[in-house]
C-alpha atoms as a PDB file:
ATOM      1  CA  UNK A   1     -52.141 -80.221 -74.104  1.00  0.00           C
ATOM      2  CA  UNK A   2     -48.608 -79.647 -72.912  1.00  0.00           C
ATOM      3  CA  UNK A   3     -49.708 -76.377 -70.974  1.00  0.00           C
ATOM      4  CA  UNK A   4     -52.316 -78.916 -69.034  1.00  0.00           C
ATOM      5  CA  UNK A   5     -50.019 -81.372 -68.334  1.00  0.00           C
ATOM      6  CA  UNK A   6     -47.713 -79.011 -66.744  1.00  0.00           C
ATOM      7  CA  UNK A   7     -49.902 -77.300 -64.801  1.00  0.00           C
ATOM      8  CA  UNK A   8     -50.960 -80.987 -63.185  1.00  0.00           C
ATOM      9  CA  UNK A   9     -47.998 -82.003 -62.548  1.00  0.00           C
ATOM     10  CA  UNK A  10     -46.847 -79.153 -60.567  1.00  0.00           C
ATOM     11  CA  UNK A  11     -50.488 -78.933 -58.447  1.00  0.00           C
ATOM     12  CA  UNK A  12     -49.698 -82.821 -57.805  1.00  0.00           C
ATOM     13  CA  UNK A  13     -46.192 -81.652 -56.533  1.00  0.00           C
ATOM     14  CA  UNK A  14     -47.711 -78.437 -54.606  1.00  0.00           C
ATOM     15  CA  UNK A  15     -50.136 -80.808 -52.831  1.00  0.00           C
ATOM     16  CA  UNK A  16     -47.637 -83.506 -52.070  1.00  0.00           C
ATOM     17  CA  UNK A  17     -45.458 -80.910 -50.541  1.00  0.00           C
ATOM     18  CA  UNK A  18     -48.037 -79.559 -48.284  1.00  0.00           C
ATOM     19  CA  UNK A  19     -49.704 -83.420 -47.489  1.00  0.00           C
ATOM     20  CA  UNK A  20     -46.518 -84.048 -46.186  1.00  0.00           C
ATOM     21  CA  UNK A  21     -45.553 -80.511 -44.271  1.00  0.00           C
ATOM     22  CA  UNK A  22     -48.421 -81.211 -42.289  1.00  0.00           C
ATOM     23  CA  UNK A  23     -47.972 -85.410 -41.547  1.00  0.00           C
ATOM     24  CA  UNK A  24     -44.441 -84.030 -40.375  1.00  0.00           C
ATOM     25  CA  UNK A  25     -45.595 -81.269 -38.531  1.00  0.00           C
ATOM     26  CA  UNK A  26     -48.657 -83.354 -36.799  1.00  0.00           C
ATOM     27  CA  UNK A  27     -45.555 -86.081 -35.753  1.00  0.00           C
ATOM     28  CA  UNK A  28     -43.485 -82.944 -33.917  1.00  0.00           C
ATOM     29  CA  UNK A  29     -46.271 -81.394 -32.245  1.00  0.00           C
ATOM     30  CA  UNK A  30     -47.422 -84.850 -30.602  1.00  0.00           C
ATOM     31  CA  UNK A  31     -47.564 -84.842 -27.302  1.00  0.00           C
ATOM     32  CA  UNK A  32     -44.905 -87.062 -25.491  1.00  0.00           C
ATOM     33  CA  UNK A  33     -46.537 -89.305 -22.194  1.00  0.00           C
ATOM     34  CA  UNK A  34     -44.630 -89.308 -19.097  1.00  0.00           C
ATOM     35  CA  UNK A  35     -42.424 -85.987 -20.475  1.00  0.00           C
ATOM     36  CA  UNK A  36     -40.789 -83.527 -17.982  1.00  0.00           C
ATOM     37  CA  UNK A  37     -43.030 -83.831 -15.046  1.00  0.00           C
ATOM     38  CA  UNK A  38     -42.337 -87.303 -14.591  1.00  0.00           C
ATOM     39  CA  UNK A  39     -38.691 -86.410 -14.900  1.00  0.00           C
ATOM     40  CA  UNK A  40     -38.604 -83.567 -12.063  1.00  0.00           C
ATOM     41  CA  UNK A  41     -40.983 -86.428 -10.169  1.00  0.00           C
ATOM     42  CA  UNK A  42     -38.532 -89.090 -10.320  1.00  0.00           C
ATOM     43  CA  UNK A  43     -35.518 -86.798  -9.769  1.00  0.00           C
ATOM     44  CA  UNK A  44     -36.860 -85.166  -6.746  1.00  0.00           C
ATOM     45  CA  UNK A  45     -37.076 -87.781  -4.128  1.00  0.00           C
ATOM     46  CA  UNK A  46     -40.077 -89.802  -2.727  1.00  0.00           C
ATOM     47  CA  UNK A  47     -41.900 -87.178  -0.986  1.00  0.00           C
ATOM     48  CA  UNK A  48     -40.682 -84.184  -2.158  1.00  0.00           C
ATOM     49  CA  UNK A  49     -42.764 -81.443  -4.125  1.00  0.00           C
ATOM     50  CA  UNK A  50     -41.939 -80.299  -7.290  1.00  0.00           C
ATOM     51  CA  UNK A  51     -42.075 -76.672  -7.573  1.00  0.00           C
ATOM     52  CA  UNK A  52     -41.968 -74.328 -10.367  1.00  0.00           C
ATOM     53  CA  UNK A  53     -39.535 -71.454 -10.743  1.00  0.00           C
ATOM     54  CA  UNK A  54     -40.831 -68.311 -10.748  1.00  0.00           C
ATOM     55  CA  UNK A  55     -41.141 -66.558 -14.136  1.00  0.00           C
ATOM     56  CA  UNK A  56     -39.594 -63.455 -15.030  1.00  0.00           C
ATOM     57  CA  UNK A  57     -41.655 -60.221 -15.062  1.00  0.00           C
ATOM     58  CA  UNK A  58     -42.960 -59.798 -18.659  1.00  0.00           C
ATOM     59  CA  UNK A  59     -41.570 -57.168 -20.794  1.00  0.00           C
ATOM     60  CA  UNK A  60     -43.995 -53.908 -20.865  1.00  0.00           C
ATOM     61  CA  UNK A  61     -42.336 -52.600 -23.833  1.00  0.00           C
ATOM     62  CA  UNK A  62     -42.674 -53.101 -27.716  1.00  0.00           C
ATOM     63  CA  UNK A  63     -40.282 -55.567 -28.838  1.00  0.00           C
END
């Protein structure tokens, strides 16, 4: 009986954990309206164009 209680209590708690891992991760990966391009938009001017910089060349190499 003891052995079954346990073994309840800590899938309740392993379930929990995870339930909320996941509510917290959902809330970080939520997108955010307006973000950076309205930023660079408002901090450019009226008619300028925003322009991206250039990326580096990726690495050919194994890490």
């Amino acid at each position: 009986m003891f052995v079954t209680a346990a073994i309840t209590v800590l899938c309740t708690t392993g379930v929990a954990f995870y339930a909320r891992f996941l509510a917290a991760l959902c809330r970080e990966c939520k997108p955010r309206q307006g973000g950076h391009w309205v930023r660079l938009r408002l901090g450019s001017g009226e008619d300028a164009v925003v322009e991206l910089p250039e990326r580096k060349k990726p690495v050919t190499r194994a890490a």
